[in-house]
Protein backbone atom coordinates (compact mmCIF):
# COMPACT_ATOMS: atom_id res chain seq x y z
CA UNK A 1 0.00 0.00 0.00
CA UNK A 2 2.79 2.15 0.37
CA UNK A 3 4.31 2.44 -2.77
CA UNK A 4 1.60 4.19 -5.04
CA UNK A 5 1.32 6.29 -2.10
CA UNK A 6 4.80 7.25 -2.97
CA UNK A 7 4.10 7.62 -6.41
CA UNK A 8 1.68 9.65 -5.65
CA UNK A 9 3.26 12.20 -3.74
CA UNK A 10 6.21 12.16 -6.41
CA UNK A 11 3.49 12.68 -8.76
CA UNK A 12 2.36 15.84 -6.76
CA UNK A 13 5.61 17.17 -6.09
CA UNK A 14 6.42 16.76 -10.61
CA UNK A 15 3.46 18.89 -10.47
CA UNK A 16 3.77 21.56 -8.45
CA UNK A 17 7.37 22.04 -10.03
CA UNK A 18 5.97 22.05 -13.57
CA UNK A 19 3.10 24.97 -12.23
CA UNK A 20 6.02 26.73 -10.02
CA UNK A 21 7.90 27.12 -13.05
CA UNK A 22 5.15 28.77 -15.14
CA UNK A 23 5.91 32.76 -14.86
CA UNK A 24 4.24 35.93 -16.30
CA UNK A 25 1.52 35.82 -18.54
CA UNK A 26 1.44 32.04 -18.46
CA UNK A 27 1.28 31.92 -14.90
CA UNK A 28 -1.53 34.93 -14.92
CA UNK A 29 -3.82 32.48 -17.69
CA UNK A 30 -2.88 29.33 -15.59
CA UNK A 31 -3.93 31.15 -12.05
CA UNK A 32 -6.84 32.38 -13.58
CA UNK A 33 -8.14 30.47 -16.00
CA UNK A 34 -8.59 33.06 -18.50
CA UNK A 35 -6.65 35.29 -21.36
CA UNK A 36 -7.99 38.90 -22.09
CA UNK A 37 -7.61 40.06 -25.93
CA UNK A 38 -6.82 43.45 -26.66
CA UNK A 39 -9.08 43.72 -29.67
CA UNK A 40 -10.09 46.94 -32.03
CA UNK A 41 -13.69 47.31 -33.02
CA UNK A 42 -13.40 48.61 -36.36
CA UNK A 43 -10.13 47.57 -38.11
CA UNK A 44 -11.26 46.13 -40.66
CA UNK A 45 -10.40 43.21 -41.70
CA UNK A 46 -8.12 42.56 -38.88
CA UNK A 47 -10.47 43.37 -36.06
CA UNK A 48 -13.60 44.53 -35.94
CA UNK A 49 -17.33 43.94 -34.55
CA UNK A 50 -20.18 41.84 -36.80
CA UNK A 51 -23.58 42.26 -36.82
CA UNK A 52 -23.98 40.44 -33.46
CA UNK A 53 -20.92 42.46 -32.12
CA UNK A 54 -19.12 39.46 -32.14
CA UNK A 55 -15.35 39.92 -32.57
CA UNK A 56 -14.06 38.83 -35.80
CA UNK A 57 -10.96 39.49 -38.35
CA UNK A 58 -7.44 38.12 -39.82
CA UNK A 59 -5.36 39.21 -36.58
CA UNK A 60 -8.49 37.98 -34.33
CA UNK A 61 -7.97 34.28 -36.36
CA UNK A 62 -4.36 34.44 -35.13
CA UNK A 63 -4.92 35.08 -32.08
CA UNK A 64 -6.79 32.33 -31.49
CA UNK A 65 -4.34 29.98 -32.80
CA UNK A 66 -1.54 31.67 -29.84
CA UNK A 67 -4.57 30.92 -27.02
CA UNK A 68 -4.56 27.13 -28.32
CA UNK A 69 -0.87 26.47 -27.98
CA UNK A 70 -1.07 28.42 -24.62
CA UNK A 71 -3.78 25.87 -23.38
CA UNK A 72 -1.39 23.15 -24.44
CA UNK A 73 1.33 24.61 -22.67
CA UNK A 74 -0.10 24.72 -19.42
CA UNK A 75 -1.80 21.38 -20.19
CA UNK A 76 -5.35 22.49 -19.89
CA UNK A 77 -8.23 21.53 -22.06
CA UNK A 78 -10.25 24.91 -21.77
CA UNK A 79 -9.49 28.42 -20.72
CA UNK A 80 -12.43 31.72 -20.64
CA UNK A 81 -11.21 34.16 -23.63
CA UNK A 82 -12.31 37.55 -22.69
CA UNK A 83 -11.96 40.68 -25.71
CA UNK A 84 -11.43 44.12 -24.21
CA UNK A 85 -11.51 47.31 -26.47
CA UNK A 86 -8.65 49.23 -27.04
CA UNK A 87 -7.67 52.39 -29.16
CA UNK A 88 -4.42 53.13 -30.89
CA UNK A 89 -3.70 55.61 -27.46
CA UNK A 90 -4.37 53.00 -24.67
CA UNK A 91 -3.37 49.77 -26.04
CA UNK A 92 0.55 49.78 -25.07
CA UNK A 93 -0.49 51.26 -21.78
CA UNK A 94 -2.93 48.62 -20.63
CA UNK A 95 -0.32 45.78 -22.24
CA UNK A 96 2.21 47.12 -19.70
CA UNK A 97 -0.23 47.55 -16.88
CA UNK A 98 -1.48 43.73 -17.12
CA UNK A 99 -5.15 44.63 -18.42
CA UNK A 100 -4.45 42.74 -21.82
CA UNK A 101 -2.64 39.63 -22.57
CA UNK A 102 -2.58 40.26 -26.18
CA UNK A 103 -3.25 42.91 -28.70
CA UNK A 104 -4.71 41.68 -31.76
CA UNK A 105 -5.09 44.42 -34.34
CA UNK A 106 -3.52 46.17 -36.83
CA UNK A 107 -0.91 47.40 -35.41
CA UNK A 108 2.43 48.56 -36.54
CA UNK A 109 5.86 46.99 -34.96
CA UNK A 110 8.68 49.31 -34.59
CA UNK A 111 11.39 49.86 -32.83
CA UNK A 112 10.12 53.03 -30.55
CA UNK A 113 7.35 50.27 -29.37
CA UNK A 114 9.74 47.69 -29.19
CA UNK A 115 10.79 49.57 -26.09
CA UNK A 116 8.00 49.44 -24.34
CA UNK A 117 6.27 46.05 -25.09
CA UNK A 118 6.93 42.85 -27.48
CA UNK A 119 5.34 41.60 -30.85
CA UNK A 120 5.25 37.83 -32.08
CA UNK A 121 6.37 37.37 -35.75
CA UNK A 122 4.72 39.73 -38.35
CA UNK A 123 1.35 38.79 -39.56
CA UNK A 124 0.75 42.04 -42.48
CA UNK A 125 3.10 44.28 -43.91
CA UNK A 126 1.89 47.47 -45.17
CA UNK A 127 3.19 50.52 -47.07
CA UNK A 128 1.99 53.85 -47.93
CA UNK A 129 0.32 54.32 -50.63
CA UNK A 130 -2.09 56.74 -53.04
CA UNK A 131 -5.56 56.09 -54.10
CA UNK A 132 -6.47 58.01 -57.10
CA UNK A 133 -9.68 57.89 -60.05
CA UNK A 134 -8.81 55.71 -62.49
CA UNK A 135 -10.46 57.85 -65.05
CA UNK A 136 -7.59 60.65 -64.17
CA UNK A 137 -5.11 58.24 -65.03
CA UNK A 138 -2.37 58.84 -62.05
CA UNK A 139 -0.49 56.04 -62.19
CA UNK A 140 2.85 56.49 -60.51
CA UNK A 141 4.37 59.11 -57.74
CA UNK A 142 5.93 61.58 -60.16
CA UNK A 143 2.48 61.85 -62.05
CA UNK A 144 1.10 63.65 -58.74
CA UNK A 145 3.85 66.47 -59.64
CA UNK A 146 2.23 69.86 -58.89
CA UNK A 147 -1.03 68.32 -57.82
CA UNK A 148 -3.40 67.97 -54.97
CA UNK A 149 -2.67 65.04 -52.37
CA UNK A 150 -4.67 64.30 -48.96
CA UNK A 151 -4.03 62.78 -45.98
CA UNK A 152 -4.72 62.38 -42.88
CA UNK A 153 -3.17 65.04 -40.56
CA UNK A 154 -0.51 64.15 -38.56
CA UNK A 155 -0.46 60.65 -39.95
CA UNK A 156 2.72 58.82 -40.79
CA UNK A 157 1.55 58.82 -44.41
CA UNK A 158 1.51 62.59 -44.63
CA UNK A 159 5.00 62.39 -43.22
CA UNK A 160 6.01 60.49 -45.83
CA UNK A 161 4.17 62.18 -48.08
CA UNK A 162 6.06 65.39 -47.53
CA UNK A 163 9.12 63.38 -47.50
CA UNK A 164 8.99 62.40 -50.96
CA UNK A 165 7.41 65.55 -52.40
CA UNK A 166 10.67 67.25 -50.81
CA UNK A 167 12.84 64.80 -52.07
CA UNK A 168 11.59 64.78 -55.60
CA UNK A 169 10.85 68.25 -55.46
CA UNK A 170 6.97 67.50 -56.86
CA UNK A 171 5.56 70.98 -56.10
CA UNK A 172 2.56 68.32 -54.53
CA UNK A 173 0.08 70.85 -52.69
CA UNK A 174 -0.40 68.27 -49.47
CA UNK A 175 -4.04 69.12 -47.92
CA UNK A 176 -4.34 67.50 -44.19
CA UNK A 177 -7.94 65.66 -43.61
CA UNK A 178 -9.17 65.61 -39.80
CA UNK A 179 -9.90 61.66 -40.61
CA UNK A 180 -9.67 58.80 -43.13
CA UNK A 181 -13.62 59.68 -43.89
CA UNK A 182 -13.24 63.54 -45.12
CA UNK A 183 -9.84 62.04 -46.96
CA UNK A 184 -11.83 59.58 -49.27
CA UNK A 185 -14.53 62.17 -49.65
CA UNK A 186 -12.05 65.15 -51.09
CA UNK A 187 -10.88 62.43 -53.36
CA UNK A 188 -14.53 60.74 -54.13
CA UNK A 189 -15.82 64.46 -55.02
CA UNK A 190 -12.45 65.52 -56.80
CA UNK A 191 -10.80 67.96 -54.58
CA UNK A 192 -7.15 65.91 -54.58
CA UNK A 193 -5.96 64.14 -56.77
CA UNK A 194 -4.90 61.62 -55.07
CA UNK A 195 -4.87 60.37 -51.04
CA UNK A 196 -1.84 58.93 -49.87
CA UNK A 197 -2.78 56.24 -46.89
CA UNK A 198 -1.41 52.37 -45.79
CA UNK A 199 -2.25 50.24 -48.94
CA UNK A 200 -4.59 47.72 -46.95
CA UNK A 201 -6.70 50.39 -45.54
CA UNK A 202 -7.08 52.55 -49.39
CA UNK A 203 -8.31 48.85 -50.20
CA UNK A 204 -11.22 48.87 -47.38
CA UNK A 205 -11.93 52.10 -48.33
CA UNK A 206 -12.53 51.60 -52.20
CA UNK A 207 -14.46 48.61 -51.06
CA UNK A 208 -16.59 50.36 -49.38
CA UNK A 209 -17.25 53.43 -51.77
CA UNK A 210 -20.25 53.35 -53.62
CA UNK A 211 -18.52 52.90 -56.70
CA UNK A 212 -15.35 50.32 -56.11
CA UNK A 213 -14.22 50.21 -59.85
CA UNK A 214 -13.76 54.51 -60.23
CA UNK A 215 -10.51 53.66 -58.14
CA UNK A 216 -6.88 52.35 -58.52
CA UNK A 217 -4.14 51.56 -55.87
CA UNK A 218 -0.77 52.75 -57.16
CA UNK A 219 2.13 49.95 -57.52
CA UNK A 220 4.67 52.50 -56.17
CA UNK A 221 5.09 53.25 -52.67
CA UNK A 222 5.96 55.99 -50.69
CA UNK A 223 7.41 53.73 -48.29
CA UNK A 224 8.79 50.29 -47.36
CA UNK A 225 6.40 48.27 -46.19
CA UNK A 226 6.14 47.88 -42.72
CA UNK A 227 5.66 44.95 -40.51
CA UNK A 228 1.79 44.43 -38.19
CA UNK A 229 2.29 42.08 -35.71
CA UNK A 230 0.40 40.54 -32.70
CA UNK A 231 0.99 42.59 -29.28
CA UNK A 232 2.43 41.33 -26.23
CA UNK A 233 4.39 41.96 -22.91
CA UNK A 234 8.55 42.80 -22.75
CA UNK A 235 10.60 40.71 -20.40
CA UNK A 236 8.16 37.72 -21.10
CA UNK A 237 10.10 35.51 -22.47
CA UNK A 238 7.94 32.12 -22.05
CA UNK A 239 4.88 33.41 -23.18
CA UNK A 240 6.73 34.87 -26.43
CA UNK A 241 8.45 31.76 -27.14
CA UNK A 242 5.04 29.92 -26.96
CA UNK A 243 3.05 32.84 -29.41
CA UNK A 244 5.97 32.43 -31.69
CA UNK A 245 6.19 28.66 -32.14
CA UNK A 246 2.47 29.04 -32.34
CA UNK A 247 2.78 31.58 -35.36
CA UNK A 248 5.90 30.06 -37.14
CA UNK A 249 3.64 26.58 -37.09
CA UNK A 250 0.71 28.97 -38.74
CA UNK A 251 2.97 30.44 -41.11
CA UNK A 252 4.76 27.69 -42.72
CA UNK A 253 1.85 25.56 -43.43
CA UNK A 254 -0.58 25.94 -46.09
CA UNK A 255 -3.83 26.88 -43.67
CA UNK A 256 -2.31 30.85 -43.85
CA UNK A 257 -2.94 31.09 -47.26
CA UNK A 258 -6.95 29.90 -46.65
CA UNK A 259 -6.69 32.12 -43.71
CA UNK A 260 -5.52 34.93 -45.56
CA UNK A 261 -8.15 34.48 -48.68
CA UNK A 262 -10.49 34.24 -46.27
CA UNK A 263 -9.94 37.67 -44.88
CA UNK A 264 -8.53 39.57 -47.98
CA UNK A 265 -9.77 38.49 -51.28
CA UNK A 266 -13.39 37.10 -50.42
CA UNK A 267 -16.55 38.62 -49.55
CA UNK A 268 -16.04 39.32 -45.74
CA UNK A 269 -18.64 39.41 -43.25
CA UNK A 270 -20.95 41.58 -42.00
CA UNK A 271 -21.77 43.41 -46.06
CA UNK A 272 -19.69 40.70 -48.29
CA UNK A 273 -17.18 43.16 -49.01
CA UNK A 274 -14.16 41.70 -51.10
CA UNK A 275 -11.14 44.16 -50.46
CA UNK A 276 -9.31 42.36 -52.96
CA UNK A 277 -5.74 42.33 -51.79
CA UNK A 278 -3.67 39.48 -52.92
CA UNK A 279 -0.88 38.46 -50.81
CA UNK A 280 2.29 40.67 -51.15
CA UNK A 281 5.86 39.06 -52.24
CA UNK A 282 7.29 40.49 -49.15
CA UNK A 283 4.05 39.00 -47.31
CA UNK A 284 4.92 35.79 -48.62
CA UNK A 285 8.98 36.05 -47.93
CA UNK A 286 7.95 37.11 -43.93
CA UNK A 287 5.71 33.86 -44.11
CA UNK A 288 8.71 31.63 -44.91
CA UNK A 289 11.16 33.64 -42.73
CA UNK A 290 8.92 34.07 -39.51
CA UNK A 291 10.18 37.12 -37.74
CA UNK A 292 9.50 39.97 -35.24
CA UNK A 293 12.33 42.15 -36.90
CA UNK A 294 10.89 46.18 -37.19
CA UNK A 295 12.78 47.26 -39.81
CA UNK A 296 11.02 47.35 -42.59
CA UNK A 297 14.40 46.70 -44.96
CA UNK A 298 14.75 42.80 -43.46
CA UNK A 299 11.81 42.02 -45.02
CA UNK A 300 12.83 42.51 -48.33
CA UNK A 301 15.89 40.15 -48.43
């Protein structure tokens, strides 16, 4: 009678080491059972609300995929996932206060953030871009010489905007919108020529215009394309390791292209808009080269 008694206590005791050793966020889910998602309610198609305000989107998809591995990894078969709002302003503040586990948007990765919080390996890249009438014919950058361009003020687009206007010395009159709405509607009713915004968001807006086909998406860029990626803590190193084996796995099989079609060039939910957006050659190299790099340059190698 005594020996399974001592396996059982040896049992125990393997157990309590394997929870002792669990530390930050997996020791948070573990304790309680739970993982709060940062999420954004209208990114679309990364995150946003349906009709029944559930949350849905690309980013959403993979951040489902990190809470699966994390239930493996602290060997449970269910854990409560709870979304929380966030806004471009509060999102790396609650990540460093402990409010959100993960942030699963749209959201840029570079190196400024990368000093306050962490990102798993890059899930979009996305470079700025104009919009312009197709009937106009504005095809390239140097065609917007001496023209009208909008964007949004203060954006990073308008910086770069103004960057290459200088640089090129375009004579480009740059007009600042107070949002991405009054933007498309000085282009839509011909006041700029063109509007200069990330290429994945001109693509959700020309969906959603009420005449898709008027527009084009220039080829040419007004900047490298920069990397999205999947929010998390700094100084977590265990609960990184386990989102990025969870992403790499995601990204080198064949279920990201279905998950990206699903998202980016078929009719999404709730109005069946189809944004149309093939995946990118420097999408595709990031897929087979998972990583959380900022710079925008490594992903063209």
């Amino acid at each position: 009678m005594r020996l399974p008694a001592i396996m059982i206590a040896a049992a125990l005791t393997t157990f309590s080491a394997q929870a002792a050793e669990l530390t930050g966020t997996l020791a948070k889910v573990k304790e309680t059972n739970k993982i709060i998602l940062g999420i954004q309610e209208a990114a679309v198609p990364f995150s946003y609300l349906d009709n029944d305000q559930k949350v849905i989107g690309y980013a959403v998809d993979i951040c489902m995929k990190i809470v699966d591995a994390v239930k493996r990894e602290i060997n449970v078969s269910n854990i409560a996932v709870e979304t929380l709002p966030v806004t471009s302003s509060n999102r790396i503040p609650l990540m460093v206060n402990g409010t959100v586990d993960l942030v699963c948007s749209s959201m840029t990765n570079n190196a400024e953030r990368q000093r306050q919080v962490s990102f798993t390996n890059s899930h979009f890249l996305s470079a700025t871009r104009f919009a312009a009438r197709k009937a106009d014919n504005i095809t390239t950058i140097d065609q917007l010489k001496g023209k009208t361009v909008v964007a949004v003020a203060g954006s990073t687009n308008m910086v770069q905007l103004n960057q290459v206007n200088t640089a090129r010395n375009l004579g480009i009159t740059a007009v600042p919108a107070k949002d991405q709405a009054e933007a498309f509607l000085m282009l839509e009713t011909g006041r700029a020529a063109a509007y200069a915004l990330d290429d994945v968001q001109l693509a959700v807006a020309i969906a959603r215009s009420r005449d898709p086909a008027a527009y084009m998406i220039s080829e040419e860029a007004f900047s490298k394309a920069e990397p999205f990626g999947i929010m998390l803590r700094k100084d977590d190193a265990p609960f990184k390791a386990v989102a990025d084996r969870a992403t790499s796995a995601l990204y080198g099989s064949p279920e990201i292209e279905t998950l990206y079609k699903k998202w980016f060039e078929q009719p999404v939910p709730p109005n069946g808009l189809n944004f149309k957006v093939p995946m990118s050659a420097v999408l595709r190299n990031a897929f087979a080269h998972p990583s959380d790099n900022p710079d925008p340059a490594s992903y063209e190698r």
